[in-house]
Protein backbone atom coordinates (compact mmCIF):
# COMPACT_ATOMS: atom_id res chain seq x y z
CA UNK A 1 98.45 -20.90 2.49
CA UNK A 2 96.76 -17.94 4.18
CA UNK A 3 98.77 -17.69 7.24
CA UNK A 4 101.53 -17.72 5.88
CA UNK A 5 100.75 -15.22 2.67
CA UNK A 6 99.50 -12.37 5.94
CA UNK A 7 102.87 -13.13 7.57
CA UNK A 8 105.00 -12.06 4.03
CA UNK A 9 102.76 -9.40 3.09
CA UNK A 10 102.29 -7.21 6.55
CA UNK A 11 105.44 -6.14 6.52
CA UNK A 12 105.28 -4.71 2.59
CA UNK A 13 104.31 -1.11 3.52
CA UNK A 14 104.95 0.67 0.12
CA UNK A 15 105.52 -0.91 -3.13
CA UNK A 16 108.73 -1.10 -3.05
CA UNK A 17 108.87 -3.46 -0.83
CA UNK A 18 107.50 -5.74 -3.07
CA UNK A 19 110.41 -6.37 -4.63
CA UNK A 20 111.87 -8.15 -1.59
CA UNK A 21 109.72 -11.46 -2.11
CA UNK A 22 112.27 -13.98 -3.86
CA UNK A 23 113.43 -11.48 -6.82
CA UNK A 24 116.79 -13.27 -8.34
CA UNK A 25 117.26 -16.19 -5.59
CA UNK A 26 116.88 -19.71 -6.48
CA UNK A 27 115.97 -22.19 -4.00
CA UNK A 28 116.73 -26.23 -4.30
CA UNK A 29 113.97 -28.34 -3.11
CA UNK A 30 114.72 -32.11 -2.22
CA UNK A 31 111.63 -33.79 -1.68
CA UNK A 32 108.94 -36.13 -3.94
CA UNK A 33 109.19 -33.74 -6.76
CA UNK A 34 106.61 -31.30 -8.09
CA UNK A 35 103.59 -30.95 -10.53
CA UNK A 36 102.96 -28.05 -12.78
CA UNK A 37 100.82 -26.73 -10.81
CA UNK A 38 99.77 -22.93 -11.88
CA UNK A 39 100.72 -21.20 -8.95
CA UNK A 40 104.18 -22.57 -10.03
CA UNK A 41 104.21 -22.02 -13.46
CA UNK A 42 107.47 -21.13 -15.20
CA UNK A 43 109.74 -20.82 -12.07
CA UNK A 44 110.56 -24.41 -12.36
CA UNK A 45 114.97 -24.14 -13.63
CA UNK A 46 115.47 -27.68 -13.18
CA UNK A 47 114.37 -30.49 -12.52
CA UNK A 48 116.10 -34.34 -11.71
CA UNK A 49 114.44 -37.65 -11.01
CA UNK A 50 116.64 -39.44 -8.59
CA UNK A 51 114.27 -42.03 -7.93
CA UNK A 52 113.68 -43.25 -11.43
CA UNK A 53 114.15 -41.92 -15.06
CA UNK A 54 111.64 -39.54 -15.61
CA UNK A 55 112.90 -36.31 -17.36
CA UNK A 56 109.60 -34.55 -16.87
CA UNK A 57 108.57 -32.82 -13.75
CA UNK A 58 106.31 -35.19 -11.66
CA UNK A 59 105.03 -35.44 -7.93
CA UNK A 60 103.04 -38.90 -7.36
CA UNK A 61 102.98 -38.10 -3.53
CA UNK A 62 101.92 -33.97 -3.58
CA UNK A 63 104.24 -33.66 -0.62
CA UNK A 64 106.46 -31.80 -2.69
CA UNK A 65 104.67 -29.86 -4.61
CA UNK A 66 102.96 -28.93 -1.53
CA UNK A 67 106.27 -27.44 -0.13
CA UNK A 68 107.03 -25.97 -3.45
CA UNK A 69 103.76 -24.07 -2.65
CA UNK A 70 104.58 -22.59 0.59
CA UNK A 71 107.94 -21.48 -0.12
CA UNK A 72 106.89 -19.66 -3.52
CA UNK A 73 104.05 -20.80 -5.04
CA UNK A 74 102.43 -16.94 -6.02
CA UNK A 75 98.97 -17.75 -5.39
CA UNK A 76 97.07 -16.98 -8.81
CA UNK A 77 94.69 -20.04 -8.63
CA UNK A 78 93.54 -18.11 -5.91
CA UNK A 79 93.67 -14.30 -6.92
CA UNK A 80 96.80 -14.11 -4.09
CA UNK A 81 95.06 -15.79 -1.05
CA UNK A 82 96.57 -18.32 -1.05
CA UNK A 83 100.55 -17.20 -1.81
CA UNK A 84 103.03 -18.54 -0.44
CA UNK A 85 106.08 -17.04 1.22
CA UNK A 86 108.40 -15.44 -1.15
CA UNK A 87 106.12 -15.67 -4.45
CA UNK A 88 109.18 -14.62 -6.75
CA UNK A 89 111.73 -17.24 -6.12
CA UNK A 90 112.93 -19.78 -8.82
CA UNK A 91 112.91 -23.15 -7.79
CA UNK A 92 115.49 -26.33 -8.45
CA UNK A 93 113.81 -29.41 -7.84
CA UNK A 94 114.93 -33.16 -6.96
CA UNK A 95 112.92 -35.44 -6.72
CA UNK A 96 114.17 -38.03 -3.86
CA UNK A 97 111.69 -39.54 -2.53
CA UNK A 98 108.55 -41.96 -3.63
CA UNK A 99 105.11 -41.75 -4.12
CA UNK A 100 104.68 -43.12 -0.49
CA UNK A 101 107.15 -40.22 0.85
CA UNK A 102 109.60 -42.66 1.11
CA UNK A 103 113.58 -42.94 0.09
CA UNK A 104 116.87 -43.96 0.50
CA UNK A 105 119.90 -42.01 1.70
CA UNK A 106 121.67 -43.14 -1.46
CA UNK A 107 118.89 -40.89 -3.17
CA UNK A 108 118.96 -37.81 -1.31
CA UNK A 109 122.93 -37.80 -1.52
CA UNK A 110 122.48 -38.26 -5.08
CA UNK A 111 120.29 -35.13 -4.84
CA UNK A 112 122.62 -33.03 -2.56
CA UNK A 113 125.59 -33.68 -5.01
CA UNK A 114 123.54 -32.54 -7.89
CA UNK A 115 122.69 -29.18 -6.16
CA UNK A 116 126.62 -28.68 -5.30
CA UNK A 117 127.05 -29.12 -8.72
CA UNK A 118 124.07 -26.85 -9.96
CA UNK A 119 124.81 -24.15 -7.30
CA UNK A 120 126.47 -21.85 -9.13
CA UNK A 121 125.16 -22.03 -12.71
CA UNK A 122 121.68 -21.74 -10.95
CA UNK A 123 122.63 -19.08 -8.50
CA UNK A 124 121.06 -21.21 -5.58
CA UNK A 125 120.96 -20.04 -2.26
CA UNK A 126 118.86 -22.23 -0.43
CA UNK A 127 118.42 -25.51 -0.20
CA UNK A 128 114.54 -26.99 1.43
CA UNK A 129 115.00 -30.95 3.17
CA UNK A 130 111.55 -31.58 4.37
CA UNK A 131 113.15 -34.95 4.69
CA UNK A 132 114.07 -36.68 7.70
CA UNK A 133 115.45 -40.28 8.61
CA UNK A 134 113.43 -43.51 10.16
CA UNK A 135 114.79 -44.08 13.62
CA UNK A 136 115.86 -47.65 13.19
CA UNK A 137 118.21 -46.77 10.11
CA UNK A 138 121.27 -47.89 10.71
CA UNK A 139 123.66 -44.90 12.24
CA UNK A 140 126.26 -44.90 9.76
CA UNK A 141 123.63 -44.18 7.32
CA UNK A 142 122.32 -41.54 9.34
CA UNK A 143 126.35 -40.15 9.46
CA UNK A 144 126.76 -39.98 5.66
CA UNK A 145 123.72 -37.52 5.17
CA UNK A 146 124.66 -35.82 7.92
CA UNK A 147 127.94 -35.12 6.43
CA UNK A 148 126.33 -34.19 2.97
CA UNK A 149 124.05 -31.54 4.36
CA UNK A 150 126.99 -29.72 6.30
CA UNK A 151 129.16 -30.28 2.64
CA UNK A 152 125.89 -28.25 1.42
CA UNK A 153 126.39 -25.52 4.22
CA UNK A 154 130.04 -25.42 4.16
CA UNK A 155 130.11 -23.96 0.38
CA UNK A 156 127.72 -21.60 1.42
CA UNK A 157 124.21 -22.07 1.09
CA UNK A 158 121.64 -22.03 3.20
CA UNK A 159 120.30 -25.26 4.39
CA UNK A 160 117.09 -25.46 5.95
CA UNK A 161 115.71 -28.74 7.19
CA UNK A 162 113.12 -30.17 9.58
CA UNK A 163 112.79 -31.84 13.06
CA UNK A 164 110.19 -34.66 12.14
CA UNK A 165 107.24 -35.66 13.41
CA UNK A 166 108.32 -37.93 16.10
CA UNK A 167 108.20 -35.60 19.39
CA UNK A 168 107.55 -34.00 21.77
CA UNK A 169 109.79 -36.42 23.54
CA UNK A 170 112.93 -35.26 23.60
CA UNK A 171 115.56 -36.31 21.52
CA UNK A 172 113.42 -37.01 18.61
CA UNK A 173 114.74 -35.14 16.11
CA UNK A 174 115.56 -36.71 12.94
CA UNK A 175 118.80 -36.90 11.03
CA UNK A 176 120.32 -34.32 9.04
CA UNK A 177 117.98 -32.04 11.45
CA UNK A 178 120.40 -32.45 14.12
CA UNK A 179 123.47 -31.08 12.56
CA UNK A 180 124.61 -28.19 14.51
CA UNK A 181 125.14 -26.42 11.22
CA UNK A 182 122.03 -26.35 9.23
CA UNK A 183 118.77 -24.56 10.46
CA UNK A 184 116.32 -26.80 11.21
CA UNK A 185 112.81 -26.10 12.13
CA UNK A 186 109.94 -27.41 14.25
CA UNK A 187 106.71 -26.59 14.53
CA UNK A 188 105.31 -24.87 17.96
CA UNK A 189 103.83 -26.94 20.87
CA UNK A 190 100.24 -26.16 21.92
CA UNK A 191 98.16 -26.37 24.90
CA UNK A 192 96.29 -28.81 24.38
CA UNK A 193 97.67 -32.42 22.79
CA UNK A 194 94.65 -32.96 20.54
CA UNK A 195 93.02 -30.77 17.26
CA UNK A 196 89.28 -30.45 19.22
CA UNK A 197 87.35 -30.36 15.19
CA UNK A 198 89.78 -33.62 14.13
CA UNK A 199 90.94 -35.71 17.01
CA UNK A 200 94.49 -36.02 15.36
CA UNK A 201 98.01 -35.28 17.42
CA UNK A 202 99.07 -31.79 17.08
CA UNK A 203 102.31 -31.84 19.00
CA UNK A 204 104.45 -33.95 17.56
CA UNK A 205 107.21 -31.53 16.68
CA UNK A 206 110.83 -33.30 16.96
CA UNK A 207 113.46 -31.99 19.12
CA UNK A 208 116.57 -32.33 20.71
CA UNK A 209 118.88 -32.15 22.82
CA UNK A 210 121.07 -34.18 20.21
CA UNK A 211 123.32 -36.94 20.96
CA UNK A 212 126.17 -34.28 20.89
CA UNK A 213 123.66 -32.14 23.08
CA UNK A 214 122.80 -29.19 20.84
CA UNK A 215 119.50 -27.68 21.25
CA UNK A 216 116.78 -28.41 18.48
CA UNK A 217 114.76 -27.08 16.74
CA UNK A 218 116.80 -23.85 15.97
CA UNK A 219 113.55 -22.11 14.83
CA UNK A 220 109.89 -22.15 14.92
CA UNK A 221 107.40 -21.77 12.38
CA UNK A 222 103.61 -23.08 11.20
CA UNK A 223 103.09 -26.15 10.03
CA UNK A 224 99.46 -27.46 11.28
CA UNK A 225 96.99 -27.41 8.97
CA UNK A 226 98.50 -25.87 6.28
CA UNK A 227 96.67 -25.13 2.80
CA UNK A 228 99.62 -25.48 -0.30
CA UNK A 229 99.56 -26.23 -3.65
CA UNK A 230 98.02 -29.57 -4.83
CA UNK A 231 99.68 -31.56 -7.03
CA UNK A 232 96.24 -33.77 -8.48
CA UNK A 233 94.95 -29.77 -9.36
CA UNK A 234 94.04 -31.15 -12.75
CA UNK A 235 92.10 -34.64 -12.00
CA UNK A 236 88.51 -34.12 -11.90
CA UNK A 237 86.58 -32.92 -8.56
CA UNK A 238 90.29 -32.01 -7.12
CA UNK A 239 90.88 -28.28 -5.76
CA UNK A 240 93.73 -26.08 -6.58
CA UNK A 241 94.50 -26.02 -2.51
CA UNK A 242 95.00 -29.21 -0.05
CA UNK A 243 96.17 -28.89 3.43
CA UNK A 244 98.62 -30.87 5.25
CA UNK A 245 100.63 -30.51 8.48
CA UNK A 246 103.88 -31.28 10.09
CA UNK A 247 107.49 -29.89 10.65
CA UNK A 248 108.14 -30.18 6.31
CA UNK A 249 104.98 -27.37 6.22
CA UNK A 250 106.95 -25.63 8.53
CA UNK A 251 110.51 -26.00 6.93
CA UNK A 252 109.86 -23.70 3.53
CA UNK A 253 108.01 -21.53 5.79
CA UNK A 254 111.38 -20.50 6.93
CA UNK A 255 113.03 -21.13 3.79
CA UNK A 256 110.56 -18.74 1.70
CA UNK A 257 111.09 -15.88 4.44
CA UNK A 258 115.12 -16.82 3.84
CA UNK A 259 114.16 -15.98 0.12
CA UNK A 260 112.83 -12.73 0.75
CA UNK A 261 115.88 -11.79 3.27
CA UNK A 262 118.52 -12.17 0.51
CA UNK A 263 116.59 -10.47 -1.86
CA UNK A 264 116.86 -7.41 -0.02
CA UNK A 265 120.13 -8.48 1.37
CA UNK A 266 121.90 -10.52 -1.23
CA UNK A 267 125.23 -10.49 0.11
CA UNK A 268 124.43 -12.33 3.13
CA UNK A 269 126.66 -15.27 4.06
CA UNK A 270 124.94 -18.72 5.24
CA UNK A 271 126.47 -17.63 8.76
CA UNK A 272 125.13 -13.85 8.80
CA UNK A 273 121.86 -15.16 7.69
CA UNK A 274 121.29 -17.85 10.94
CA UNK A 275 122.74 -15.16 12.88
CA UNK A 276 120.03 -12.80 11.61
CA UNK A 277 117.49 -15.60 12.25
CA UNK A 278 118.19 -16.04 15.54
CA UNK A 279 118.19 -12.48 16.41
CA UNK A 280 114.91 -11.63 14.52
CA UNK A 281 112.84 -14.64 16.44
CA UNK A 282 109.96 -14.38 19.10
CA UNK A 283 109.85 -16.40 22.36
CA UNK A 284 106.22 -17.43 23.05
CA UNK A 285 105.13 -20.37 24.50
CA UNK A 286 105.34 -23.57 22.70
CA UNK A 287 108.73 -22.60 21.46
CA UNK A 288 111.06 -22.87 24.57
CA UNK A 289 113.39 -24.89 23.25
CA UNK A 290 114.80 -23.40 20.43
CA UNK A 291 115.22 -20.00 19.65
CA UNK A 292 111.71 -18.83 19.27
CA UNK A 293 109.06 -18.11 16.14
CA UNK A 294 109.87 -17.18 13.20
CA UNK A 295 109.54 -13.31 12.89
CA UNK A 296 109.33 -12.03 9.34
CA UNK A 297 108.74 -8.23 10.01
CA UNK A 298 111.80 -8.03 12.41
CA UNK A 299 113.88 -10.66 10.32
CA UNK A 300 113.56 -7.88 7.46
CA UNK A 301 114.50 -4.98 8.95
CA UNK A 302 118.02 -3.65 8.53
């Protein structure tokens, strides 16, 4: 994940410095699971299968495993190109979703209870949704993960989630992204509506106002054609790297740079850390209507 690795690493000036990339955080991921994949290896603490009864790690989508890559995936399949954002951080993961990327809110609660519970003997800090819900699904649905996410954020972690794929119009962003709470992140309009080498939609970001009219996305960050860790690394003919886009790219963008925060700063509260966040952001266009884009070198300075 290239763009993302130069965004981490300009702001190391001495080596130092490098300690601030994940050192002693742990961050949850709920998503389709993850694959061994090398750039991974041995940062895995945990691992549940919420969607069947598989006590090995698995990832029959990649989706996962593809976040897992940009949040801290530490590039060595790659010699460091392709690293992701905080290369040092240990990583829960539960897997709530199938191979089509699909799930059930039963699941993901299932998930989100299972982090409460691991939070402390695991020392997580973060927790990654690159999950969001259909539109049709019935709202009282949509209510109950709400209310799970912001039980997530009121013990203290950090929840970051995404916007989904269903803008620009607004008041498409999904459910738990519209929580006032949580952060949730979208992925910056452009220009033009089309990719000119692939003639595929490239803003599609989700965003608000919400039903209770509070601005989404909070944040900005990459999420078009992203390269990430691929979970079929080992099948024949299949590269170590795959590239896909949308606002869950985007979401352990934010997370990972989260990661490296608290490693400088570990005593940062949930709220000090969005406050930070906020503060730290850059308004360009695209991004009018949330707080801006994601700004690692000013987000880590004191």
């Amino acid at each position: 994940m290239k763009w993302v690795k130069q965004t981490v690493h300009y702001w190391c000036k001495d080596t130092a410095d490098s300690r601030y990339l994940g050192t002693g955080i742990c961050a949850a991921i709920l998503d389709t699971g993850i694959a061994l994949h090398p750039d991974l290896k041995d940062r895995v603490a945990g691992f549940r299968d919420f969607t069947g009864s598989s006590i090995k790690c698995r990832d029959d989508s990649g989706h996962g495993t593809h976040v897992a890559g940009i949040l801290a995936g530490n590039g060595i399949s790659s010699g460091g190109t392709y690293a992701g954002m905080a290369p040092r951080t240990d990583l829960l993961i539960g897997k709530v979703l199938d191979r089509e990327g699909n799930g059930n809110v039963d699941n993901v609660i299932s998930g989100i209870q299972w982090v409460m519970e691991s939070a402390v003997s695991c020392g997580i800090r973060i927790v990654n949704i690159s999950v969001g819900t259909q539109p049709d699904l019935a709202q009282s649905q949509k209510d109950r993960l709400q209310k799970a996410v912001e039980e997530l954020w009121d013990m203290g972690l950090i929840v970051v989630v995404s916007a989904g794929n269903y803008g620009p119009r607004s008041g498409t962003v999904v459910v738990p992204g519209n929580s006032r709470k949580v952060i949730t992140v979208g992925v910056p309009d452009s220009p033009s509506s089309f990719s000119r080498s692939r003639r595929e939609r490239i803003n599609y970001s989700g965003r608000g106002p919400t039903n209770e009219c509070v601005i989404k996305p909070d944040i900005f960050a990459p999420g078009t054609g992203i390269l990430s860790c691929n979970s079929r690394f080992s099948f024949p003919g299949e590269p170590p790297y795959i590239m896909k886009s949308g606002t869950s790219m985007a979401t352990p963008v934010v997370s990972g740079a989260l990661a490296c925060l608290l490693s400088k700063y570990p005593d940062m509260t949930n709220v000090e850390v969005k406050l930070k966040l906020r503060e730290s952001c850059m308004k360009i266009p695209g991004t009018e209507s949330g707080w801006g884009l994601l700004n690692v070198e000013q987000l880590m300075q004191a």
